[in-house]
N, C-alpha and C. Protein backbone atom coordinates (compact mmCIF):
# COMPACT_ATOMS: atom_id res chain seq x y z
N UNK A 1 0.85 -1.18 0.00
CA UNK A 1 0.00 0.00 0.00
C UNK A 1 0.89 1.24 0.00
N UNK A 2 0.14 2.29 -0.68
CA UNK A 2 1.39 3.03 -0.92
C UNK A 2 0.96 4.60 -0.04
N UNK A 3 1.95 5.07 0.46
CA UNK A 3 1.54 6.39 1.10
C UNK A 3 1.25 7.42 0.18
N UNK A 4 0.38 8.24 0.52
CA UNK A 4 0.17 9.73 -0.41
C UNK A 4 0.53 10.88 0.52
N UNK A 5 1.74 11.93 -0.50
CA UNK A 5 2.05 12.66 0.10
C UNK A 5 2.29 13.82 -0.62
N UNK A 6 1.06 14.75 0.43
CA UNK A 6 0.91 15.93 -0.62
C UNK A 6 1.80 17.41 -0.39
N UNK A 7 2.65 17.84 -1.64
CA UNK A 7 3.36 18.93 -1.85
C UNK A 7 3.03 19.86 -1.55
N UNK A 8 2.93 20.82 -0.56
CA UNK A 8 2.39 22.23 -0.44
C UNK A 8 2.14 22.71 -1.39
N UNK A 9 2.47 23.03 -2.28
CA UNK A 9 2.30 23.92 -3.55
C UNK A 9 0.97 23.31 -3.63
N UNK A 10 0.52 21.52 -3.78
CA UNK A 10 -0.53 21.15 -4.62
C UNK A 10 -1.76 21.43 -3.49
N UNK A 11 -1.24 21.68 -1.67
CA UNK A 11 -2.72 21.88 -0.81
C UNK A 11 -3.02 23.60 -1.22
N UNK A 12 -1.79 23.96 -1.26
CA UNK A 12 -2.53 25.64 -1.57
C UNK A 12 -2.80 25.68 -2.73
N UNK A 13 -3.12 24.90 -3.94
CA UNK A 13 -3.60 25.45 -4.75
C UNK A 13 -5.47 24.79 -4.93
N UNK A 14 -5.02 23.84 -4.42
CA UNK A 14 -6.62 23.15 -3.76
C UNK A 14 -7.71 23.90 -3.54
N UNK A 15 -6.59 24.83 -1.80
CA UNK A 15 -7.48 25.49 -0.97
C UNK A 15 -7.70 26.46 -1.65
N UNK A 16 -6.94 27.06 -2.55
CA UNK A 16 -7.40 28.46 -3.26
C UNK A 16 -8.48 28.38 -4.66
N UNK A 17 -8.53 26.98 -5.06
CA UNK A 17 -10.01 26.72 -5.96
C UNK A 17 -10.97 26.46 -5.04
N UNK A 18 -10.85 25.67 -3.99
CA UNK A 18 -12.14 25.48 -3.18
C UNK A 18 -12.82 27.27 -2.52
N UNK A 19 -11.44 27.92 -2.21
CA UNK A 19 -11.89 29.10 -2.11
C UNK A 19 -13.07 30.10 -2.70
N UNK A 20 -12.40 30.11 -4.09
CA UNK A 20 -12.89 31.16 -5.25
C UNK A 20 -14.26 29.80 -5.28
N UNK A 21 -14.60 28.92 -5.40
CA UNK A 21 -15.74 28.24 -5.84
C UNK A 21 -16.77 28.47 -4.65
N UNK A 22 -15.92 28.75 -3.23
CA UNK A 22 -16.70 28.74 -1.77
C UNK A 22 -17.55 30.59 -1.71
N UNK A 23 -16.78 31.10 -2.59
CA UNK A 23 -17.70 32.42 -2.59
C UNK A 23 -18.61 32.67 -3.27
N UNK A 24 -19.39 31.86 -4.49
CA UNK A 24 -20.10 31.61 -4.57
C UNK A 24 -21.51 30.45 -4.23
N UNK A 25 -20.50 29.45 -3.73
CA UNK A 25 -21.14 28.15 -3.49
C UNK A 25 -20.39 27.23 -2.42
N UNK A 26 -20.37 27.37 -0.73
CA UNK A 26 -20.03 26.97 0.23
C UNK A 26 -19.79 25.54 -0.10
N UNK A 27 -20.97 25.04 0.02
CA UNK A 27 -21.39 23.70 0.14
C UNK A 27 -20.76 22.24 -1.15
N UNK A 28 -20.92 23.36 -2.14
CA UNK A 28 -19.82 23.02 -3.32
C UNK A 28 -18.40 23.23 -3.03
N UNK A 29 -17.77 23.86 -2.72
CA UNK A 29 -16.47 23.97 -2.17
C UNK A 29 -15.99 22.23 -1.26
N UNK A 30 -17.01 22.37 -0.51
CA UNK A 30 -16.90 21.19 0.92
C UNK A 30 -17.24 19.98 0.16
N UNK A 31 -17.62 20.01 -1.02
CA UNK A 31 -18.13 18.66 -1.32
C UNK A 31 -17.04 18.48 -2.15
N UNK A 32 -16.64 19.44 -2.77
CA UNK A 32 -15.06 19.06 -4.15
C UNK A 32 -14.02 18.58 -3.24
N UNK A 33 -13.59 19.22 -2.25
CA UNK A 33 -12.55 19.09 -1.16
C UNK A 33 -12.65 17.56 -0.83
N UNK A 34 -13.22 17.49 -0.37
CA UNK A 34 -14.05 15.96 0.27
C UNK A 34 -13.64 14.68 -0.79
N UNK A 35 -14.47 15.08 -1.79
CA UNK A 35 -14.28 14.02 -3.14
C UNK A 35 -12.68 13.84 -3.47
N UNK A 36 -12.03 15.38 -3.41
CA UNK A 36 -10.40 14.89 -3.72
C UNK A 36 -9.95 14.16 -2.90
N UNK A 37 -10.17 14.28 -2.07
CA UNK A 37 -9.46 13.27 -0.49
C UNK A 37 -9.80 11.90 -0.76
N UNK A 38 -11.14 11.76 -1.17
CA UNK A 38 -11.63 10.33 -1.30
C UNK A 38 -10.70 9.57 -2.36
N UNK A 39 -10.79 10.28 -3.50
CA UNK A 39 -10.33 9.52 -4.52
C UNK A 39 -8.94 9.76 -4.39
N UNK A 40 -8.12 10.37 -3.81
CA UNK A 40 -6.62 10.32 -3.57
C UNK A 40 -6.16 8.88 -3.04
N UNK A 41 -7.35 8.67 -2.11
CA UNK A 41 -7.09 7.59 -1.46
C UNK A 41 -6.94 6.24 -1.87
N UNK A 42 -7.93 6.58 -3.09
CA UNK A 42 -7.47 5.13 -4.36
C UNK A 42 -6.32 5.12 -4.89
N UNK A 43 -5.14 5.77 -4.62
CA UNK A 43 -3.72 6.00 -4.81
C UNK A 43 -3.25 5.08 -3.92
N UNK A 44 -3.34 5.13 -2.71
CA UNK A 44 -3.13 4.31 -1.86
C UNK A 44 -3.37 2.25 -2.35
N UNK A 45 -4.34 2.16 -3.15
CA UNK A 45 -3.90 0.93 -3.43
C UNK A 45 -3.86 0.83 -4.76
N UNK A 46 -3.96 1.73 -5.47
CA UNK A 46 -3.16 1.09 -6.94
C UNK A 46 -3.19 2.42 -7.30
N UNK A 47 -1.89 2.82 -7.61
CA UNK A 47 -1.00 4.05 -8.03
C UNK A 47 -1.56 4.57 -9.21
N UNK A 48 -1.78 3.53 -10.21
CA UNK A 48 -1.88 4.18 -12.10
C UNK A 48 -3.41 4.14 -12.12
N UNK A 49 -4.35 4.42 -11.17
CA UNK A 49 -5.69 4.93 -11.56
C UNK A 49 -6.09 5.89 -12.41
N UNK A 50 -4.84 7.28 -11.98
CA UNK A 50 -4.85 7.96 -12.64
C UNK A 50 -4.54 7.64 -14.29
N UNK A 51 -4.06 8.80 -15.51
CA UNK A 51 -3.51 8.31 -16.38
C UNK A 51 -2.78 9.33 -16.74
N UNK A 52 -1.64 9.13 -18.00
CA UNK A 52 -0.46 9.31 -18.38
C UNK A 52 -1.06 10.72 -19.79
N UNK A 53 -1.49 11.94 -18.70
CA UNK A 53 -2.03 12.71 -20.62
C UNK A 53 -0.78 13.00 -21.20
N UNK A 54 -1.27 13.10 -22.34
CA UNK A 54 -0.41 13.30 -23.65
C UNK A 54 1.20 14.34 -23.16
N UNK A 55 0.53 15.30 -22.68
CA UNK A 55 1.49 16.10 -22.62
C UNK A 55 2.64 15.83 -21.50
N UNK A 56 2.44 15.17 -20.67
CA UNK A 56 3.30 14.11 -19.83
C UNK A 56 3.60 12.58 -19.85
N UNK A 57 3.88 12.71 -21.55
CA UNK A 57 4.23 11.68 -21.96
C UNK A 57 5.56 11.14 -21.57
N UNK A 58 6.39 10.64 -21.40
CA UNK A 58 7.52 9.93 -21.62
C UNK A 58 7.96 10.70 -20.11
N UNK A 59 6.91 10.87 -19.00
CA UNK A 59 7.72 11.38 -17.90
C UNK A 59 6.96 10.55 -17.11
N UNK A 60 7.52 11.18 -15.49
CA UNK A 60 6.90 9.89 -14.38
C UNK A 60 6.16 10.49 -14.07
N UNK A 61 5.08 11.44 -14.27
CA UNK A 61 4.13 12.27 -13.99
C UNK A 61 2.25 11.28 -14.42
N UNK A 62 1.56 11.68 -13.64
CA UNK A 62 0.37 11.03 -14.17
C UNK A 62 -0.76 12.16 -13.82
N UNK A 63 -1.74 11.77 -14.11
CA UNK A 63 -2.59 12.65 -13.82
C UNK A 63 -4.25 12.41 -13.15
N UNK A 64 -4.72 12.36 -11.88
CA UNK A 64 -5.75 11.75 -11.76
C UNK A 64 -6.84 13.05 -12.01
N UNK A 65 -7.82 12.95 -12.75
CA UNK A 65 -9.15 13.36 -12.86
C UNK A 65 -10.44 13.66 -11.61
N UNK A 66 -10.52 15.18 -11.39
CA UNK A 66 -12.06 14.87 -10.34
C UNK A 66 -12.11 16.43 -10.35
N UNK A 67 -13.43 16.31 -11.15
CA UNK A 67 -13.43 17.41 -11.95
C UNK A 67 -14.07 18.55 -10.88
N UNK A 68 -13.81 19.76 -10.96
CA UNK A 68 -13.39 20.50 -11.78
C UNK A 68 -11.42 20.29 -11.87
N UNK A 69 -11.05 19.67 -11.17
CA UNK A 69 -9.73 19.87 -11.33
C UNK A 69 -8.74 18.48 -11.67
N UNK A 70 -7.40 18.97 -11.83
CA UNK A 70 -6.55 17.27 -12.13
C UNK A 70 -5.39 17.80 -10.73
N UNK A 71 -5.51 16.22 -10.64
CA UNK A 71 -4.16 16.69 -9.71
C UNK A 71 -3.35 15.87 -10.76
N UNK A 72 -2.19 16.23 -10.30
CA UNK A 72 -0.81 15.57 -10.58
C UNK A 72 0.21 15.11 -10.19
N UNK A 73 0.52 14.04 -10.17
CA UNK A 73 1.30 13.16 -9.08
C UNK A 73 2.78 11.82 -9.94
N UNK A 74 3.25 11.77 -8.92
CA UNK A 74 4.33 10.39 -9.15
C UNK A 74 4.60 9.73 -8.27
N UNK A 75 5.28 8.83 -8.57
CA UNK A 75 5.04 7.61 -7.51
C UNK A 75 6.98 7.69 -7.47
N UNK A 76 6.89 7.63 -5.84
CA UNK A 76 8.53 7.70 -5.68
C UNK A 76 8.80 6.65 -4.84
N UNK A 77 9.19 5.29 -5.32
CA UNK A 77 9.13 3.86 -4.50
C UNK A 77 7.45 3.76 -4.27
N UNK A 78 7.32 3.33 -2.86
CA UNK A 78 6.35 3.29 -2.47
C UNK A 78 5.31 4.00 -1.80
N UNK A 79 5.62 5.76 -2.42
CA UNK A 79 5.26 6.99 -2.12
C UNK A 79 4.62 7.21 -3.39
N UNK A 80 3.12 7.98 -3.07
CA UNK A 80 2.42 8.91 -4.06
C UNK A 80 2.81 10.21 -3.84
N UNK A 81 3.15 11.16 -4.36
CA UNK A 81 3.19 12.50 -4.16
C UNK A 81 2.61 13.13 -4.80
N UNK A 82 1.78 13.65 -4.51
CA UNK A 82 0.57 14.71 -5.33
C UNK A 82 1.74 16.28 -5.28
N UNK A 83 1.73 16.19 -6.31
CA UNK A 83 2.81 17.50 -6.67
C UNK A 83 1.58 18.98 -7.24
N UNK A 84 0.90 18.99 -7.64
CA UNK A 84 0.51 19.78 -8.43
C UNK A 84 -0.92 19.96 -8.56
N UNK A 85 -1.86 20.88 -8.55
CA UNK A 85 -3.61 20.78 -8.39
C UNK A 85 -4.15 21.86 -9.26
N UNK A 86 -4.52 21.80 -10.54
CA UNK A 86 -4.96 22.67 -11.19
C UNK A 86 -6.36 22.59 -11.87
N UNK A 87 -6.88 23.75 -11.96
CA UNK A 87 -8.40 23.47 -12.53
C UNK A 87 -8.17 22.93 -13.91
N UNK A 88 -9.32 22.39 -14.54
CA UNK A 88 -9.46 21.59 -16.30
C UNK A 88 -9.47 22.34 -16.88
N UNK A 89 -9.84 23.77 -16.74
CA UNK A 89 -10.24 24.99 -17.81
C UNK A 89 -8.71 25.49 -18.07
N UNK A 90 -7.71 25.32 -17.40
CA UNK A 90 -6.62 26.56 -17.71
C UNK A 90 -5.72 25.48 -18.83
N UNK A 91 -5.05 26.14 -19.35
CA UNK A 91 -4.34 26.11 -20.58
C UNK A 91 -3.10 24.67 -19.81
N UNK A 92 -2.43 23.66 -19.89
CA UNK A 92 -1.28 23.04 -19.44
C UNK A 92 -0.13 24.11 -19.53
N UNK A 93 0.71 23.88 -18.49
CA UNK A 93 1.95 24.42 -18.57
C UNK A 93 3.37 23.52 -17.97
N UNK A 94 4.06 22.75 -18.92
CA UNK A 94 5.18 21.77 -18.36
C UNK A 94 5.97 22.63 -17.24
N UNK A 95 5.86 23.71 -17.42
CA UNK A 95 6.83 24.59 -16.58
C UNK A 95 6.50 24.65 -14.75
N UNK A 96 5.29 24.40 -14.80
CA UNK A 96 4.77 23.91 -13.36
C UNK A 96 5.39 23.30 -12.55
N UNK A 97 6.01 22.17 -13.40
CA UNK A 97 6.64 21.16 -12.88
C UNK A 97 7.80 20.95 -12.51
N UNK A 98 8.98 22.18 -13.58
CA UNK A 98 9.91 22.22 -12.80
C UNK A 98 10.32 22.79 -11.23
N UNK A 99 9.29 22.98 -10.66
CA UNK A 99 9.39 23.12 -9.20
C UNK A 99 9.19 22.02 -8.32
N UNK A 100 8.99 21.43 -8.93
CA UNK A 100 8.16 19.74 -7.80
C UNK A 100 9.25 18.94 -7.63
């Protein structure tokens, strides 16, 4: 079973969509938050739930889906690390990543 371990960069960028979504819609905020946690947790027993998009091809990067947002993660041994949390609407940027 594998641990998940999340990058600061990827909780503040979480908390700052659940934010902007919580000023219009509280309850929506608490329920997206919630759902990421849940399904992170399916990391915990099988790593490649997520999948490999195009644009992080040929790297150790994956990407799990729960919409409105993707996180982004790799598996380091027997560590998940959620590196990265961005909404579906914004444009990809590889450059994100050289910080993780």
């Amino acid at each position: 079973m594998a641990e998940v371990i999340w990058a600061e960069p990827a909780l503040h960028a979480l908390e700052e969509i659940a934010d902007y979504i919580a000023l219009d819609k509280p309850e929506a905020a608490k329920k997206l938050v919630k759902t990421v946690f849940q399904k992170v947790e399916l990391l915990e027993g099988n790593s490649k739930v997520g999948n490999v998009p195009p644009e992080l091809k040929n790297t150790r990067y994956r990407r799990l889906v729960v919409s409105p947002v993707y996180l982004y993660y790799r598996m380091e041994g027997s560590k998940v690390l959620i590196v990265y949390v961005d909404r579906v609407e914004r444009e990809f940027n590889l450059l994100r990543f050289s910080e993780n």
